[in-house]
Protein backbone atom coordinates (compact mmCIF):
# COMPACT_ATOMS: atom_id res chain seq x y z
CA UNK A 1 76.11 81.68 92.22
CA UNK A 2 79.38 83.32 92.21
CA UNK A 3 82.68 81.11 91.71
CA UNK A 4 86.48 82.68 92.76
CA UNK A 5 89.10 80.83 90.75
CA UNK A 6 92.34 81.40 90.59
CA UNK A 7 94.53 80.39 87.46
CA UNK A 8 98.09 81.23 89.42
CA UNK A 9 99.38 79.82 92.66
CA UNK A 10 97.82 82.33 95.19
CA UNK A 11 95.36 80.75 98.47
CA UNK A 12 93.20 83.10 98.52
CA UNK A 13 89.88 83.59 100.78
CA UNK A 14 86.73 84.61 99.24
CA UNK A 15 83.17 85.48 100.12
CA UNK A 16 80.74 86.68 98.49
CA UNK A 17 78.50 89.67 100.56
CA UNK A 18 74.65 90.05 100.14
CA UNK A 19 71.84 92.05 101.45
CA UNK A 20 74.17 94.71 101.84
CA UNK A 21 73.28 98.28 103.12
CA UNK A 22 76.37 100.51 102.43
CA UNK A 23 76.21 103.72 103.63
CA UNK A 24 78.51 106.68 103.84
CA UNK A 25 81.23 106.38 106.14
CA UNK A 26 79.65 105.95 109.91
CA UNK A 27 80.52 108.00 112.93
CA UNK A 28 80.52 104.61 115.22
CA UNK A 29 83.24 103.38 112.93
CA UNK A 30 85.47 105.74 114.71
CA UNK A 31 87.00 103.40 117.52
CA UNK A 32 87.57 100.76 114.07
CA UNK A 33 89.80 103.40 112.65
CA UNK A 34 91.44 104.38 115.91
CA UNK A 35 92.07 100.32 116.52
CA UNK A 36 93.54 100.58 112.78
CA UNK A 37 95.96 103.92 113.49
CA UNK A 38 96.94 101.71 116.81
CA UNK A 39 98.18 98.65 115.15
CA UNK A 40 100.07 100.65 112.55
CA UNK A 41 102.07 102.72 114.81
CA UNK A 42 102.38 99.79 117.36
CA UNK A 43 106.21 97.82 117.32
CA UNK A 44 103.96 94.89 116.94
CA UNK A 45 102.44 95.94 113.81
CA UNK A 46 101.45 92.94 111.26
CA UNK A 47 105.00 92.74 108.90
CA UNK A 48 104.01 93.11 105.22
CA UNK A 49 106.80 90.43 104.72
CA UNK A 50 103.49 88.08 103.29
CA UNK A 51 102.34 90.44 100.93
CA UNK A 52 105.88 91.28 99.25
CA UNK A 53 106.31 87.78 98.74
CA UNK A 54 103.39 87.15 96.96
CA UNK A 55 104.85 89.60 94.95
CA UNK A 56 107.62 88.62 94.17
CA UNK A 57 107.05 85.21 93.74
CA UNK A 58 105.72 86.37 90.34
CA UNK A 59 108.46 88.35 89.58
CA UNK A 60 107.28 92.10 90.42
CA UNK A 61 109.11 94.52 92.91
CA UNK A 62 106.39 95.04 95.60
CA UNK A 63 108.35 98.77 96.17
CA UNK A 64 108.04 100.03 92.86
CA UNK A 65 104.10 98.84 92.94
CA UNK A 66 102.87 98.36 96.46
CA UNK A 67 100.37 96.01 98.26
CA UNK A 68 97.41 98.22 98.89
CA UNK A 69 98.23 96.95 102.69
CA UNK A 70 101.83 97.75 102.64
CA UNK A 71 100.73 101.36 101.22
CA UNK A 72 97.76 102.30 103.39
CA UNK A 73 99.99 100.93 106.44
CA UNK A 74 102.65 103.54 105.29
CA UNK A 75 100.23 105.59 105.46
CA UNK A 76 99.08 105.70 108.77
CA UNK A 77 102.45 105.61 109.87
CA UNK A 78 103.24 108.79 108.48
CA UNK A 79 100.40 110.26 110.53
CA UNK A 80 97.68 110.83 107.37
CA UNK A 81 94.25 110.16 108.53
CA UNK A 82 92.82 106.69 107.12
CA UNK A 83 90.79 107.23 104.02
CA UNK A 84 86.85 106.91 104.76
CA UNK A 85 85.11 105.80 101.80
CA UNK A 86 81.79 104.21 102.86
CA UNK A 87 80.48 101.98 105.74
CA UNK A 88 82.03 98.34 103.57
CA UNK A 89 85.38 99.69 101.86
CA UNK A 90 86.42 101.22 105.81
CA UNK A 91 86.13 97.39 106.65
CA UNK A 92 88.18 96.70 103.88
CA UNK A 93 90.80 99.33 104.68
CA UNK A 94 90.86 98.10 108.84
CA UNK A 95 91.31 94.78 107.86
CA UNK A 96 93.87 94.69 105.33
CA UNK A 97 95.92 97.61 107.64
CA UNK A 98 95.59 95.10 110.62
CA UNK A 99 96.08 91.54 108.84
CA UNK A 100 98.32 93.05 106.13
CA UNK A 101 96.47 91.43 103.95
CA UNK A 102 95.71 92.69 99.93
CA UNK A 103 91.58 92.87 99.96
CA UNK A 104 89.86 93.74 96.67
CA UNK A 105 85.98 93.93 96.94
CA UNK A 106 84.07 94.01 93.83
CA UNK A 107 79.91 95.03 93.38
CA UNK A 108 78.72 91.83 91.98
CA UNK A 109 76.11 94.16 90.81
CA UNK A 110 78.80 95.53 88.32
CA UNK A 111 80.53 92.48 87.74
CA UNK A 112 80.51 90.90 84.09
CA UNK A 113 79.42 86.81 84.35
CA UNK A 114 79.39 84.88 87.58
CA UNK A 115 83.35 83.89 87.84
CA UNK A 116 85.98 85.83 89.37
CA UNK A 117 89.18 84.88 88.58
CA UNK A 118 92.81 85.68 90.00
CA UNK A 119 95.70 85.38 87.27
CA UNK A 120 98.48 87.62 85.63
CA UNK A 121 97.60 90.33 83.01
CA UNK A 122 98.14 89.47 79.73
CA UNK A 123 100.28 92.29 77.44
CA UNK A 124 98.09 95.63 77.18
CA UNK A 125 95.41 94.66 79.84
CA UNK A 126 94.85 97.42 82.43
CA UNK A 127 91.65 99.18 83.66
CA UNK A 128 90.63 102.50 85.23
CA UNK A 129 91.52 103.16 89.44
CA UNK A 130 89.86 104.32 91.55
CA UNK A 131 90.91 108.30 92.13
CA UNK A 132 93.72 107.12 89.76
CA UNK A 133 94.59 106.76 86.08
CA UNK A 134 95.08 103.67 83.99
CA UNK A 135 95.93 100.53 86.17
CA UNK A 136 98.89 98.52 84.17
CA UNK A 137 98.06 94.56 85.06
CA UNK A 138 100.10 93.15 81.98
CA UNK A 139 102.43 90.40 84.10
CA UNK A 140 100.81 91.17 87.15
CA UNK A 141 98.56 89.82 89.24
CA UNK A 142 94.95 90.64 88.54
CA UNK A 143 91.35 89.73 89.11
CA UNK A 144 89.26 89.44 86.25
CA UNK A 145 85.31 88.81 85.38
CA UNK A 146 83.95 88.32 81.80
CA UNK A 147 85.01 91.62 80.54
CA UNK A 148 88.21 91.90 81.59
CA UNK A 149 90.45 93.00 84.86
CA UNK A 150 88.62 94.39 87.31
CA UNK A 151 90.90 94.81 90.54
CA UNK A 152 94.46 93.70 91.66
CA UNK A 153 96.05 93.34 95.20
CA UNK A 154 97.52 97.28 94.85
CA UNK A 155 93.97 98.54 93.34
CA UNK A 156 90.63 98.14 92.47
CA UNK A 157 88.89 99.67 89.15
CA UNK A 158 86.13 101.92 89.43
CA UNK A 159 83.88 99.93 87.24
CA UNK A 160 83.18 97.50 89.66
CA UNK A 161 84.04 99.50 92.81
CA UNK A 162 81.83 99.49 95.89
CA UNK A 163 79.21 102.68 96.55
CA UNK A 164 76.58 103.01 98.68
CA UNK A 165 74.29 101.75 95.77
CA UNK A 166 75.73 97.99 96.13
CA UNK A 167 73.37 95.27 97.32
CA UNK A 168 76.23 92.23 96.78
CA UNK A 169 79.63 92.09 96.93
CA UNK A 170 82.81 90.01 96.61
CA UNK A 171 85.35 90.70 99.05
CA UNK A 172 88.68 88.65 98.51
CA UNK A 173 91.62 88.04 100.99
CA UNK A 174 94.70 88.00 98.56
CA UNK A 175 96.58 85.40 101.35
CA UNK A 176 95.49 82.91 103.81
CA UNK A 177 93.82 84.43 107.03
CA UNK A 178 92.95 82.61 110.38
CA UNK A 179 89.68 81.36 111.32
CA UNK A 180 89.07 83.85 113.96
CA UNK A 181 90.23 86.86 111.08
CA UNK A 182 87.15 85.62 109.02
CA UNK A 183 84.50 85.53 112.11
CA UNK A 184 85.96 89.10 113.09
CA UNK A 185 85.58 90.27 109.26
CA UNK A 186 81.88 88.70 109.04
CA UNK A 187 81.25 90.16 112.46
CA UNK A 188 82.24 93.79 111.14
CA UNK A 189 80.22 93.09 107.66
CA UNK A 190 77.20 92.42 109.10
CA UNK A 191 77.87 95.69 111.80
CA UNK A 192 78.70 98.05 109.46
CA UNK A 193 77.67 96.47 106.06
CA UNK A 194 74.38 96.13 107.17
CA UNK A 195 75.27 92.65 105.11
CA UNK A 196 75.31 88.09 105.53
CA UNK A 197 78.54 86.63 104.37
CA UNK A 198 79.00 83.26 102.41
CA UNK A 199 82.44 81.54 102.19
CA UNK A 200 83.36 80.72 98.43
């Protein structure tokens, strides 16, 4: 059974995601992502004050390295489309734009031992984005499995990264969410992820 634990002072939400049937990004997602563009653009939009802290309260500049929810809100509000991936990371992506909330999922299929854990990046440690080049964790924080980092609140690695070949899944809220947040996210998983949802 899969354990998140976090080594750093971070209250994070975790679940773990099974019977999953990812597909490629789905047409009756569409009113999701228009929801998504909506709170971005809207004066009421979610502040990423949260996420910046968390940042900074272990001493890294969150606008020299970004909160993937800070940077995919930006995003929106520059008038680029939101990035459709597959039927579970557009969940990701709506959620985090409209909570502004970090989310990392990881394919427990990929995943090295049955622990997650959240902590800073020792000296050297990095790993390989997704679409990107080598992800620098060293004093930052990270999320880690038996091999090594895997993910971080500004990007997750491509050796553990979600595809429509992933059965189980960890998905991780960076900060604290509300009640009603997680029965909306567990509402959309098992929609659009085909998937169940346990709390960890």
């Amino acid at each position: 059974m899969l354990k998140v634990r976090s080594e750093i002072e971070v209250e994070p939400v975790a679940f773990e995601l099974y019977e999953l049937e990812v597909t490629p990004p789905r047409e009756d997602f569409e009113l999701e992502v228009a929801r998504t563009i909506q709170v971005a653009k809207s004066k009421d939009a979610p502040a990423a004050g949260r996420a910046r802290e968390l940042y900074r309260r272990f001493g890294l500049d969150p606008t020299r390295v970004r909160p993937s929810s800070e940077a995919l809100l930006r995003r929106l509000k520059k008038g680029e489309p939101m990035p459709r991936i597959n039927s579970l990371v557009d969940v990701g992506n709506a959620m985090s734009v409209q909570l502004q909330v970090p989310v990392g999922l990881y394919d427990l299929g990929k995943v090295k031992g049955d622990e997650l854990v959240i902590r800073l990046g020792a000296e050297g440690e990095g790993y390989t984005g997704i679409g990107k080049e080598h992800v620098n964790v060293a004093g930052r924080i990270c999320v880690a499995d038996a091999e090594g980092p895997c993910g971080s609140p500004s990007a997750d690695s491509a050796r553990t990264m979600i595809t429509t070949e992933t059965e189980r899944a960890a998905w991780i809220y960076f900060l604290t969410v509300r009640e009603d947040d997680v029965d909306r996210t567990a509402e959309l998983i098992a929609v659009f992820g085909r998937g169940l949802i346990r709390m960890l």
